[in-house]
C-alpha atoms as a PDB file:
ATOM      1  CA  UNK A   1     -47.722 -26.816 -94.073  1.00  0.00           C
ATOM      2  CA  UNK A   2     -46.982 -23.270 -92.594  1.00  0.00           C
ATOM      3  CA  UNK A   3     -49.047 -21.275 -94.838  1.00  0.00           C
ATOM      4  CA  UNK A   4     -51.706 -23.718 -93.554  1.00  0.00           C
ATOM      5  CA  UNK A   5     -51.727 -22.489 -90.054  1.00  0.00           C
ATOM      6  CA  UNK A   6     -51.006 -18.898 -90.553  1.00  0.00           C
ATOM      7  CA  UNK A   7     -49.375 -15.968 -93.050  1.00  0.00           C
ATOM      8  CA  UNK A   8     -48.090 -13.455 -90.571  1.00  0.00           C
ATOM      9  CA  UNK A   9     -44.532 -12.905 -90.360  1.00  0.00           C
ATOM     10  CA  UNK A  10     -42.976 -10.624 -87.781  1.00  0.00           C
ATOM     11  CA  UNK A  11     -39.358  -8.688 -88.396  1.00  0.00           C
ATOM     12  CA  UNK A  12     -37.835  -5.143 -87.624  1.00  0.00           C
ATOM     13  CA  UNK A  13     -37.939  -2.089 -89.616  1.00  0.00           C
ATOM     14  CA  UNK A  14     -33.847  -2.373 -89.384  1.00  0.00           C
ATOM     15  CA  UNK A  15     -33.119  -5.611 -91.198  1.00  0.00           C
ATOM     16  CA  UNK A  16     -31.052  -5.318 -94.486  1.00  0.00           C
ATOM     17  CA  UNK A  17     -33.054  -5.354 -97.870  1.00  0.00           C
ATOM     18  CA  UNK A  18     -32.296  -9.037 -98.315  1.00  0.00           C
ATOM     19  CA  UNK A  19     -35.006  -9.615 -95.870  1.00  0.00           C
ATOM     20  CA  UNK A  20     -37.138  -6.114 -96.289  1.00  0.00           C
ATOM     21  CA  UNK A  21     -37.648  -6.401-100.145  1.00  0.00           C
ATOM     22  CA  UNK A  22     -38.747 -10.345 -99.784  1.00  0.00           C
ATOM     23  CA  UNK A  23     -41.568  -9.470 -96.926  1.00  0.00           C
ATOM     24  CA  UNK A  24     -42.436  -6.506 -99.714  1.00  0.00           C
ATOM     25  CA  UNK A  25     -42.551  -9.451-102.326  1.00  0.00           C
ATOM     26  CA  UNK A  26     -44.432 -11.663 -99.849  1.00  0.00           C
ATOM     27  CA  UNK A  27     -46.901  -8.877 -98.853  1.00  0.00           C
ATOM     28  CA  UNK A  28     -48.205  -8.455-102.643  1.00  0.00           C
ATOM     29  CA  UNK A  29     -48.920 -12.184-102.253  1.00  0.00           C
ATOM     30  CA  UNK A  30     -51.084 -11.874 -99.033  1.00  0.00           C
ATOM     31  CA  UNK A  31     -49.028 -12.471 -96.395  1.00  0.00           C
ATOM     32  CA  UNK A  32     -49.348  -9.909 -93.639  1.00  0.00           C
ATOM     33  CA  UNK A  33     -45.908  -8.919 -91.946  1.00  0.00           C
ATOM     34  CA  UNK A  34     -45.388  -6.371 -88.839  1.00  0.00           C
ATOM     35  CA  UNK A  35     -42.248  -4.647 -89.098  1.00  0.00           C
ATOM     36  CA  UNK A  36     -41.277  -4.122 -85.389  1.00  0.00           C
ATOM     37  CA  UNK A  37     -39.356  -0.830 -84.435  1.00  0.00           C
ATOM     38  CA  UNK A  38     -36.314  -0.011 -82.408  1.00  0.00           C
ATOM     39  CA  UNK A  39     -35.683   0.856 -79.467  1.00  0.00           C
ATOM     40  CA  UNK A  40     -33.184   4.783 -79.107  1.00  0.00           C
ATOM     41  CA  UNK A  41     -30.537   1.690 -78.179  1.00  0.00           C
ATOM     42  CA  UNK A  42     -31.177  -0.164 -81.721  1.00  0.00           C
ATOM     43  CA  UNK A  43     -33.098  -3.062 -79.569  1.00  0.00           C
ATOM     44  CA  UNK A  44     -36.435  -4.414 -80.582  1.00  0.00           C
ATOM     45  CA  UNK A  45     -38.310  -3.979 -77.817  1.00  0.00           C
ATOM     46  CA  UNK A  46     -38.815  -7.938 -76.469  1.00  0.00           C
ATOM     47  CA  UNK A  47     -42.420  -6.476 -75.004  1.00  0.00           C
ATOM     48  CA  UNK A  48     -43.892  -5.256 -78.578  1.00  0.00           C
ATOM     49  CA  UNK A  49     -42.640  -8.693 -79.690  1.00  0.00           C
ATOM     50  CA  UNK A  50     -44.958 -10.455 -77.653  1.00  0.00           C
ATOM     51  CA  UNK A  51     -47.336  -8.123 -78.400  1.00  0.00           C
ATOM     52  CA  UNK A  52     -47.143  -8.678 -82.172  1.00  0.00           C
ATOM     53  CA  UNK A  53     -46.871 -12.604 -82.064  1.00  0.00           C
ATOM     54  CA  UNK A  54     -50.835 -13.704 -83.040  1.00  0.00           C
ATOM     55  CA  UNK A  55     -52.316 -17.405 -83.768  1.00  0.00           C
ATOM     56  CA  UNK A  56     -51.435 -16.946 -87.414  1.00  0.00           C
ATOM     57  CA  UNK A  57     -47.819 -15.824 -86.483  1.00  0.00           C
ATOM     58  CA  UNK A  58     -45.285 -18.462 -88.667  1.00  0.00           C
ATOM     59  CA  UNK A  59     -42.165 -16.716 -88.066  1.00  0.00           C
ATOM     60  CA  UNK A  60     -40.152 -13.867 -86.704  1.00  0.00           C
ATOM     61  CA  UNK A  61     -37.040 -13.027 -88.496  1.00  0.00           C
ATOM     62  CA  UNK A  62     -34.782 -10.474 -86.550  1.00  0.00           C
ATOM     63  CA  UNK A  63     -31.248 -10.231 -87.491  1.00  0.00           C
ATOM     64  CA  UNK A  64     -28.304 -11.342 -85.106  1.00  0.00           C
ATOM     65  CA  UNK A  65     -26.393  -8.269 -86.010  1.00  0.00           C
ATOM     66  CA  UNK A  66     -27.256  -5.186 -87.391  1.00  0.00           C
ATOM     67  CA  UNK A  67     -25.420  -4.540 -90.317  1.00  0.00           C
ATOM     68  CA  UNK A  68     -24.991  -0.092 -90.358  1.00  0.00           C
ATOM     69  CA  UNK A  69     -24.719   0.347 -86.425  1.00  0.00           C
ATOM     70  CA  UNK A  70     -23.687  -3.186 -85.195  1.00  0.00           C
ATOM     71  CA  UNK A  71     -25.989  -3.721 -82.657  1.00  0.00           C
ATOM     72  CA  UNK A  72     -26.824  -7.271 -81.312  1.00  0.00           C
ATOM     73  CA  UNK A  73     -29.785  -8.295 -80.785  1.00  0.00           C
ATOM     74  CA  UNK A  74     -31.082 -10.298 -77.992  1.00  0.00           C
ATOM     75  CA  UNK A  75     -31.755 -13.706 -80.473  1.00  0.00           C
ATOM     76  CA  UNK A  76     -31.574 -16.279 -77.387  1.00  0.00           C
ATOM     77  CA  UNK A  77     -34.517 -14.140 -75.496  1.00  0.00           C
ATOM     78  CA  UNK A  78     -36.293 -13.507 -79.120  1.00  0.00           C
ATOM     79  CA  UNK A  79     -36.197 -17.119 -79.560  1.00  0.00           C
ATOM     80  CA  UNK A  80     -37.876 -18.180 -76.608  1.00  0.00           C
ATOM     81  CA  UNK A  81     -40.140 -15.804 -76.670  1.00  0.00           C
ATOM     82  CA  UNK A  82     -41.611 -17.256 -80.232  1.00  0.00           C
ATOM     83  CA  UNK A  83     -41.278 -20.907 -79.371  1.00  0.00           C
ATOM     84  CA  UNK A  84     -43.279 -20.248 -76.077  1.00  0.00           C
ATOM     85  CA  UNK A  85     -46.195 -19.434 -78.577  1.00  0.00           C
ATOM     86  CA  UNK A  86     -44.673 -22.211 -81.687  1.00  0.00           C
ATOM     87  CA  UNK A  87     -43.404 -20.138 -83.789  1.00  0.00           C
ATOM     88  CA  UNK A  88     -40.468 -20.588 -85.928  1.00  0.00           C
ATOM     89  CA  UNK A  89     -37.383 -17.943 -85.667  1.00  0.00           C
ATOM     90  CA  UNK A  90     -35.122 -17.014 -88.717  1.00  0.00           C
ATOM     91  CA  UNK A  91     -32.191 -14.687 -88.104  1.00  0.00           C
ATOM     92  CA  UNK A  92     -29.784 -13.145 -90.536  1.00  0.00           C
ATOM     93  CA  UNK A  93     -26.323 -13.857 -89.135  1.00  0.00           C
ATOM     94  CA  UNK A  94     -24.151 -12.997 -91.851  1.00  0.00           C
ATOM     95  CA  UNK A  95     -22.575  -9.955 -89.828  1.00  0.00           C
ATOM     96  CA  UNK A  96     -22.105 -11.945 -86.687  1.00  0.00           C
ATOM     97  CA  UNK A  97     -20.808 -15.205 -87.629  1.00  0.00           C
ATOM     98  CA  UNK A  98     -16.666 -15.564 -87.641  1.00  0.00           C
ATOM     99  CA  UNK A  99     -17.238 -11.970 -85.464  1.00  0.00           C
ATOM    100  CA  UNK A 100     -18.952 -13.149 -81.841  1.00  0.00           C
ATOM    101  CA  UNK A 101     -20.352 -16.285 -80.481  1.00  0.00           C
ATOM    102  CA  UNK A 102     -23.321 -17.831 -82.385  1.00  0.00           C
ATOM    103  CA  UNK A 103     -24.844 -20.950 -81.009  1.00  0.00           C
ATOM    104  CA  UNK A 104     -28.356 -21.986 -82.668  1.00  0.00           C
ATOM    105  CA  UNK A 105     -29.073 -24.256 -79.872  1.00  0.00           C
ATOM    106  CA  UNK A 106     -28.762 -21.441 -77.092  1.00  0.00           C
ATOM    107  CA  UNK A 107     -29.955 -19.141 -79.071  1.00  0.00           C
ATOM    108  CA  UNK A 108     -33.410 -20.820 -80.078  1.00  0.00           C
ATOM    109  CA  UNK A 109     -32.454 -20.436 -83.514  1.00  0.00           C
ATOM    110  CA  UNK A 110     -34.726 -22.547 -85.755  1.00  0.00           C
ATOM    111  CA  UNK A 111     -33.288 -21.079 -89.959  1.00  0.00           C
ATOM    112  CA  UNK A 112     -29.641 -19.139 -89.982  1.00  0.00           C
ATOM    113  CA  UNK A 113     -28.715 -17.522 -93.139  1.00  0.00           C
ATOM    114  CA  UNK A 114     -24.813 -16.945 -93.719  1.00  0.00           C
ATOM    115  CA  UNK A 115     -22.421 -15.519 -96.153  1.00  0.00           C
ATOM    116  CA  UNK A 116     -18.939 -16.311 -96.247  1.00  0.00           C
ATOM    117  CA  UNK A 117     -17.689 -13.121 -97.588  1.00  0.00           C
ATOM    118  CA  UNK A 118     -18.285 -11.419 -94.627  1.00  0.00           C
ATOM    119  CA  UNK A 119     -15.959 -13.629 -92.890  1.00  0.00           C
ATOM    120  CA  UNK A 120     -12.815 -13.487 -95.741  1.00  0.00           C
ATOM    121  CA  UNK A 121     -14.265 -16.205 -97.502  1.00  0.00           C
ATOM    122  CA  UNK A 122     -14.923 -16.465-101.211  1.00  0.00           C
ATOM    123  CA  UNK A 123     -18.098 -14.379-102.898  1.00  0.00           C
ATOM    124  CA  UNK A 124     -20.914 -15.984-104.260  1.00  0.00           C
ATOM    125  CA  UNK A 125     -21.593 -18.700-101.651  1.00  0.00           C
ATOM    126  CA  UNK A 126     -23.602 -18.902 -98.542  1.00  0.00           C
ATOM    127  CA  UNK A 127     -25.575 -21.346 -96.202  1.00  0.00           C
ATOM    128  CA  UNK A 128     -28.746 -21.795 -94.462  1.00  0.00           C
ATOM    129  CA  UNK A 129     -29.091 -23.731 -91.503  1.00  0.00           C
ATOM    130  CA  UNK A 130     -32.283 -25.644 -90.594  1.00  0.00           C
ATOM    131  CA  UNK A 131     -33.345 -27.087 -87.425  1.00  0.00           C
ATOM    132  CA  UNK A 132     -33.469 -30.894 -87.764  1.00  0.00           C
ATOM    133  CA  UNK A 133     -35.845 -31.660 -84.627  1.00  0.00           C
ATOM    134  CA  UNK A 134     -37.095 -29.734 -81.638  1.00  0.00           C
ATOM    135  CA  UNK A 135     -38.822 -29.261 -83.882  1.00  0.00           C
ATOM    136  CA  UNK A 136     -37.621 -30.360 -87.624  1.00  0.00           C
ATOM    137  CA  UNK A 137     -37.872 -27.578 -89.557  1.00  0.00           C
ATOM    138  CA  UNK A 138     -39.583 -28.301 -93.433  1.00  0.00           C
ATOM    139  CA  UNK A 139     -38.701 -26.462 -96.194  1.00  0.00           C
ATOM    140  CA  UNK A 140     -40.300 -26.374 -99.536  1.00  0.00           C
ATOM    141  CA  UNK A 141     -37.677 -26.731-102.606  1.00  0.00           C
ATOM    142  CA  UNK A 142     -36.060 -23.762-103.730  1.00  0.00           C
ATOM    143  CA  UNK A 143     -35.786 -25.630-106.914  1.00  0.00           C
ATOM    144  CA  UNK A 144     -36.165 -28.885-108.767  1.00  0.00           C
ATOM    145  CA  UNK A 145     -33.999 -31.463-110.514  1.00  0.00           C
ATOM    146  CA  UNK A 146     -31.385 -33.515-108.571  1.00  0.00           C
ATOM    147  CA  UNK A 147     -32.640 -33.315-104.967  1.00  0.00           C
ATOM    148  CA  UNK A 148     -29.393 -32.241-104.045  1.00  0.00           C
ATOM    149  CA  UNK A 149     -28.909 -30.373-100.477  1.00  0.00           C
ATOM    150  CA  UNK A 150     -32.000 -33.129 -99.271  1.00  0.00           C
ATOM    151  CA  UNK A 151     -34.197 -32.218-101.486  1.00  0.00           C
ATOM    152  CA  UNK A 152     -34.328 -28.397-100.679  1.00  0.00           C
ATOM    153  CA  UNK A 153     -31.853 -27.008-103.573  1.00  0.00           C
ATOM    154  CA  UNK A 154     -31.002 -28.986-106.340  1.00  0.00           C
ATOM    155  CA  UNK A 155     -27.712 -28.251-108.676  1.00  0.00           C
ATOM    156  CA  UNK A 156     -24.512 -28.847-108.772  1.00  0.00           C
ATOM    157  CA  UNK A 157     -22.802 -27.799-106.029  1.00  0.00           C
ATOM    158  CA  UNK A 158     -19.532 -25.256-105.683  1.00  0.00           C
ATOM    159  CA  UNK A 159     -17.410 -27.380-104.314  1.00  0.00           C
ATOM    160  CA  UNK A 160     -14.128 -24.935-104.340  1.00  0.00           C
ATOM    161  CA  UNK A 161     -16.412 -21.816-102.642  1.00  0.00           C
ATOM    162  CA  UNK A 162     -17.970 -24.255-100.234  1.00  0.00           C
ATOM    163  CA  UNK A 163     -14.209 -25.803 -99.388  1.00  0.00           C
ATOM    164  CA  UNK A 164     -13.440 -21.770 -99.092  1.00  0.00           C
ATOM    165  CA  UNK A 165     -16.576 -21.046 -96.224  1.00  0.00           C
ATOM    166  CA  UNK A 166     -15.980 -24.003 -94.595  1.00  0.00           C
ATOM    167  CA  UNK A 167     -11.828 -23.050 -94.092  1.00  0.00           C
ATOM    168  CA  UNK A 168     -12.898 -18.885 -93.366  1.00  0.00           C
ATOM    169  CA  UNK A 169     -15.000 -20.235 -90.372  1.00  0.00           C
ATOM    170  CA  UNK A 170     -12.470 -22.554 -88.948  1.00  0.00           C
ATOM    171  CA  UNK A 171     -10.182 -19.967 -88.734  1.00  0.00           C
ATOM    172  CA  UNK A 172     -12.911 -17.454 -87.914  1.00  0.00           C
ATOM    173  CA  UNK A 173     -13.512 -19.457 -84.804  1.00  0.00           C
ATOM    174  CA  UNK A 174      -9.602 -19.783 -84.013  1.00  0.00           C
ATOM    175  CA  UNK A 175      -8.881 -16.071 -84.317  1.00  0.00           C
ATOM    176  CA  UNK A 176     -12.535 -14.894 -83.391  1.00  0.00           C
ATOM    177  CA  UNK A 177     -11.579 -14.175 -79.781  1.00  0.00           C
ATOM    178  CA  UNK A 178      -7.682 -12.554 -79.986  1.00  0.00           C
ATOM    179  CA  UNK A 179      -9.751 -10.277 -83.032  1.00  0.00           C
ATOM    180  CA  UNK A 180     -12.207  -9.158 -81.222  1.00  0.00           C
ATOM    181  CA  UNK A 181     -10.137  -7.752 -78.560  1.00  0.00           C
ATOM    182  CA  UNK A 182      -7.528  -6.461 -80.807  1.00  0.00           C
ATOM    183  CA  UNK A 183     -11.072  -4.763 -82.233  1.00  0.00           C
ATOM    184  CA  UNK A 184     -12.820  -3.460 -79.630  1.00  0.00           C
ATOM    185  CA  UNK A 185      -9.414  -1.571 -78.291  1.00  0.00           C
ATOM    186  CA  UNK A 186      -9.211   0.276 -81.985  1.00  0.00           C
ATOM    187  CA  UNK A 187     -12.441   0.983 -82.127  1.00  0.00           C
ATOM    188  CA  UNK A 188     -13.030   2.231 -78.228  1.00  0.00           C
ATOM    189  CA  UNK A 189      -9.732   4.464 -79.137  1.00  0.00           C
ATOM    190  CA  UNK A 190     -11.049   6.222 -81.667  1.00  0.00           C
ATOM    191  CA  UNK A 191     -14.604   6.672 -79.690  1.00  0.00           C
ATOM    192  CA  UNK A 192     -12.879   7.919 -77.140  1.00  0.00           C
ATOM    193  CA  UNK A 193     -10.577  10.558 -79.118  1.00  0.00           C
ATOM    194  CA  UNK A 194     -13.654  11.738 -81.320  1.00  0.00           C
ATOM    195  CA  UNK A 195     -15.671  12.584 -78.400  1.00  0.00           C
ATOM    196  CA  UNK A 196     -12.856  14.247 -76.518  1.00  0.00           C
ATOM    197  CA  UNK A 197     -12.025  16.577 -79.374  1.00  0.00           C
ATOM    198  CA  UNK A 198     -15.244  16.963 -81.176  1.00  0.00           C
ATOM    199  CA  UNK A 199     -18.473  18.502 -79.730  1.00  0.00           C
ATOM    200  CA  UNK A 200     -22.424  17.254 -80.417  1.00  0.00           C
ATOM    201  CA  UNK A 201     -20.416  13.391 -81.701  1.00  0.00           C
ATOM    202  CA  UNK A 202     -23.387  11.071 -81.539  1.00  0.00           C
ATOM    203  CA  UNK A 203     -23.084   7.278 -81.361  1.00  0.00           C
ATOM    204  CA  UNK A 204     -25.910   5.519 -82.510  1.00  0.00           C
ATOM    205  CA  UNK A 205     -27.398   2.156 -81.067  1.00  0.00           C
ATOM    206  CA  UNK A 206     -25.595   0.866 -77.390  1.00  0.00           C
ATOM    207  CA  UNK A 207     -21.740   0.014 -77.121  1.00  0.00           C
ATOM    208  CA  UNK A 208     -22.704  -2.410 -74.639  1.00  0.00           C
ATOM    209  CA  UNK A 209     -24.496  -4.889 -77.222  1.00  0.00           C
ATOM    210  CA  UNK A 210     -22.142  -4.499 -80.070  1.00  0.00           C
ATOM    211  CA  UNK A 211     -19.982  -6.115 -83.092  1.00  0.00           C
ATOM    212  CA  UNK A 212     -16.371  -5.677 -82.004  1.00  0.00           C
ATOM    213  CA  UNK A 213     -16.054  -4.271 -85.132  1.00  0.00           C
ATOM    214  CA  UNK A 214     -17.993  -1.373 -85.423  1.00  0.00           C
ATOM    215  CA  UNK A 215     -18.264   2.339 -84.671  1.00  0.00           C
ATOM    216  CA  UNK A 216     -21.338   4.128 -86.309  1.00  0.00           C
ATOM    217  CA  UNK A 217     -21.242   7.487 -85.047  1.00  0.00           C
ATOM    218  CA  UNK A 218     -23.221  11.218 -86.279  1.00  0.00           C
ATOM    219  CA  UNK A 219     -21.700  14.681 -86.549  1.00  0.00           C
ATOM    220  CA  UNK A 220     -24.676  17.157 -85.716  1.00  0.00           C
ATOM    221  CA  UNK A 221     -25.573  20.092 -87.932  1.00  0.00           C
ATOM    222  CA  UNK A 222     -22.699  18.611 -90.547  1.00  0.00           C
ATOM    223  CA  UNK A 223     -24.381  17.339 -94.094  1.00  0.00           C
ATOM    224  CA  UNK A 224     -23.154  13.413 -94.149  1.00  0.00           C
ATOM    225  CA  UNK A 225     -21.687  14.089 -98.087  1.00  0.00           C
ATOM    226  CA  UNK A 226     -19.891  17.208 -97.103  1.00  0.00           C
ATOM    227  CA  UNK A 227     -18.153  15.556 -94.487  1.00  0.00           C
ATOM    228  CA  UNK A 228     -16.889  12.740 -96.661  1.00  0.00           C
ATOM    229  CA  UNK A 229     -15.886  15.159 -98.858  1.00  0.00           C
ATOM    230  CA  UNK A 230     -13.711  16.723 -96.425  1.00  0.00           C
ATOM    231  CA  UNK A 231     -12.170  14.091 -94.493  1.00  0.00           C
ATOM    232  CA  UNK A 232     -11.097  12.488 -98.093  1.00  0.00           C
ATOM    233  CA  UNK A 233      -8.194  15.441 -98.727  1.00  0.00           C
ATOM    234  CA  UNK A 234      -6.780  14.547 -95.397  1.00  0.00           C
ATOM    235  CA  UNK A 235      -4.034  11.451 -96.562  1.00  0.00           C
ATOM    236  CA  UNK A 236      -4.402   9.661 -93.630  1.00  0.00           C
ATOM    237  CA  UNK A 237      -7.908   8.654 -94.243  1.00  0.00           C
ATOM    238  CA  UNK A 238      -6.866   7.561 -97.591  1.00  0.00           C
ATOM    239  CA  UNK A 239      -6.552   4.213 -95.882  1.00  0.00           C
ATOM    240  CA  UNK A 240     -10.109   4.233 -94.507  1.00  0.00           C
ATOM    241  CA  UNK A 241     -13.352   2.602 -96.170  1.00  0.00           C
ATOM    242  CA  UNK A 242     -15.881   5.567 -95.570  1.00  0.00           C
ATOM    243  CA  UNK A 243     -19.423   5.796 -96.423  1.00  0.00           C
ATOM    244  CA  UNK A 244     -23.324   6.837 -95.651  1.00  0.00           C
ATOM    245  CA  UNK A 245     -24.792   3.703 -96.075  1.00  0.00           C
ATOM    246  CA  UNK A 246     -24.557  -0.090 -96.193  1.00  0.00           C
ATOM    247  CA  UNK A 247     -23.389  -1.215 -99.857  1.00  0.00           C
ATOM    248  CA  UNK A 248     -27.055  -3.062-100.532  1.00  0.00           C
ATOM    249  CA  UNK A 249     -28.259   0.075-101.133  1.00  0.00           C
ATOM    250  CA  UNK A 250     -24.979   2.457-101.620  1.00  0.00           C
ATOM    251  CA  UNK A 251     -27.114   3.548-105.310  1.00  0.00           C
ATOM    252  CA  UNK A 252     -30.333   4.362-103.364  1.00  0.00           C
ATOM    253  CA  UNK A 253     -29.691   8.266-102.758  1.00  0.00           C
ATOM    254  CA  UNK A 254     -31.802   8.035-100.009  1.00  0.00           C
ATOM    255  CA  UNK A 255     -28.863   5.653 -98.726  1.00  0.00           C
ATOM    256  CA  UNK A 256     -30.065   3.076 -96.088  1.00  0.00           C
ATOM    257  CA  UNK A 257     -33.398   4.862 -95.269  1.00  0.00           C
ATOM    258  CA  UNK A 258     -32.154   5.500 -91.771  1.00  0.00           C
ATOM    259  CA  UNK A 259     -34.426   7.687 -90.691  1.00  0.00           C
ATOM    260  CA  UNK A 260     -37.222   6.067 -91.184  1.00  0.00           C
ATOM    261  CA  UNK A 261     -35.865   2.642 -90.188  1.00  0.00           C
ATOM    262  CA  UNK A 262     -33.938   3.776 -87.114  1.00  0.00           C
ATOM    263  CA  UNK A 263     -36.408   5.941 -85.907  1.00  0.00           C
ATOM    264  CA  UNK A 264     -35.134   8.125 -82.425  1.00  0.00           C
ATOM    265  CA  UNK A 265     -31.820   6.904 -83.297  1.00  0.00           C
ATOM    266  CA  UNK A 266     -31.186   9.549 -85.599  1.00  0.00           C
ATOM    267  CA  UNK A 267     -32.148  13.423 -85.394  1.00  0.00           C
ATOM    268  CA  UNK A 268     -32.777  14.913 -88.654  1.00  0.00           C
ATOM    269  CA  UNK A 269     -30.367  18.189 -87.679  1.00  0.00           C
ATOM    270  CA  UNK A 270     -27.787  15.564 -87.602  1.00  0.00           C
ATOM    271  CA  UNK A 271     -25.344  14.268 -90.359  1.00  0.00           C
ATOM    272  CA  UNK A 272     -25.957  10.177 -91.831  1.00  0.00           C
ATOM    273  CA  UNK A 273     -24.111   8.048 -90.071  1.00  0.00           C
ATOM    274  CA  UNK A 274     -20.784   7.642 -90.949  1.00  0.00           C
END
């Protein structure tokens, strides 16, 4: 019924490959999609969104959290701005779910998609949630034979991995606000001692819409793979999880494509994020 009133599709230039290589596969089969792109902040400017939004507009997918830089998005304004004109909002909320506050109802979210290992929860298993009215979201079956999940994915289901999301977000949601303090205070600490000992120390995106979580921060006029290099023979980083890139595309060796996705964010004289 979608495709009937429209094949435009509206998302950012930042979103992880999950939803960049599908509006690739969905551009080879006509469908026309804008990639919107940041703001120096990491934002999507809410003004070119508007802009974009046409009568054959079916859906703007922008991502609650931004996986490299952390950066959250303004979903609840997003939303309203594309049901104001009837069009259906998607957002990738695997990085913020279990780490801030996600409401679909405030935040005029109309299709979530969620995975529970990013919240301790087993691999292999996710969710989707769809809008039931206001208005009732229709999806076309992912596959046949069963009508399991109402008719939208049929199979057997997991049972033991779903058991394992369902128990990661309970306690995400107990221990989600005690976390994010404890958080925020480790990661404002070492902000705050890199950019007291360290000149040209970049952050990238704003601290004031951010995961709790993260720190994504450039060295200038330092090579991103040297500096790994170097900080590895110091043994008390041997504890630390350091890299150039988020893992969907840690074989790519142009890493994330953050220059071209991020735009301003990132001078080229600088190192890749790290």
């Amino acid at each position: 019924m979608y495709a009937e009133k429209g094949n435009h599709i509206i998302t950012a230039a930042t979103e992880h490959k999950a939803i960049l290589d599908t509006c690739k596969r969905l551009e080879h089969e006509g469908t026309r999609v804008t990639y919107l792109p940041v703001q120096q902040n990491g934002l999507v400017d809410l003004q070119q969104l508007k802009d974009a939004i046409t009568d054959k507009t079916i859906l703007v997918s922008i991502m609650y959290a931004q996986n490299e830089i952390g950066v959250v998005q303004p979903i609840a304004e997003i939303g309203k701005i594309a049901k104001e004109r009837g069009v259906l909002v998607h957002t990738d909320g695997t990085q913020a779910a279990g780490k801030i506050p996600v409401n679909v109802i405030k935040d005029n979210i109309d299709l979530m998609s969620l995975s529970a290992h990013k919240m301790y929860g087993p691999k292999g298993v996710g969710a989707l949630y769809v809008r039931r009215r206001n208005p009732r979201v229709q999806l076309t079956a992912q596959m046949d034979g069963g009508g399991h999940e109402r008719g939208m994915r049929s199979g057997t289901l997991n049972v033991p991995s779903i058991v394992g999301f369902g128990e990661a977000c309970a306690l995400g949601k107990a221990e989600m606000a005690e976390e994010a303090k404890r958080l925020e205070y480790l990661r404002d600490k070492m902000k705050d001692r890199l950019l007291a000992s360290l000149d040209e120390v970049y952050i990238n995106g704003t601290m004031e819409h951010r995961l709790p979580n993260n720190l994504n921060i450039s060295f200038a006029y330092v090579e991103g793979e040297s500096l790994l290099m170097g900080i590895k023979r110091y043994r008390g980083f041997k504890r630390f999880g350091l890299h150039l890139g988020d893992a969907g595309t840690i074989l790519c060796i142009e890493s994330s494509g953050r220059g071209r996705r991020f735009g301003p964010l990132f001078d080229p004289v600088r190192s890749g994020p790290v």
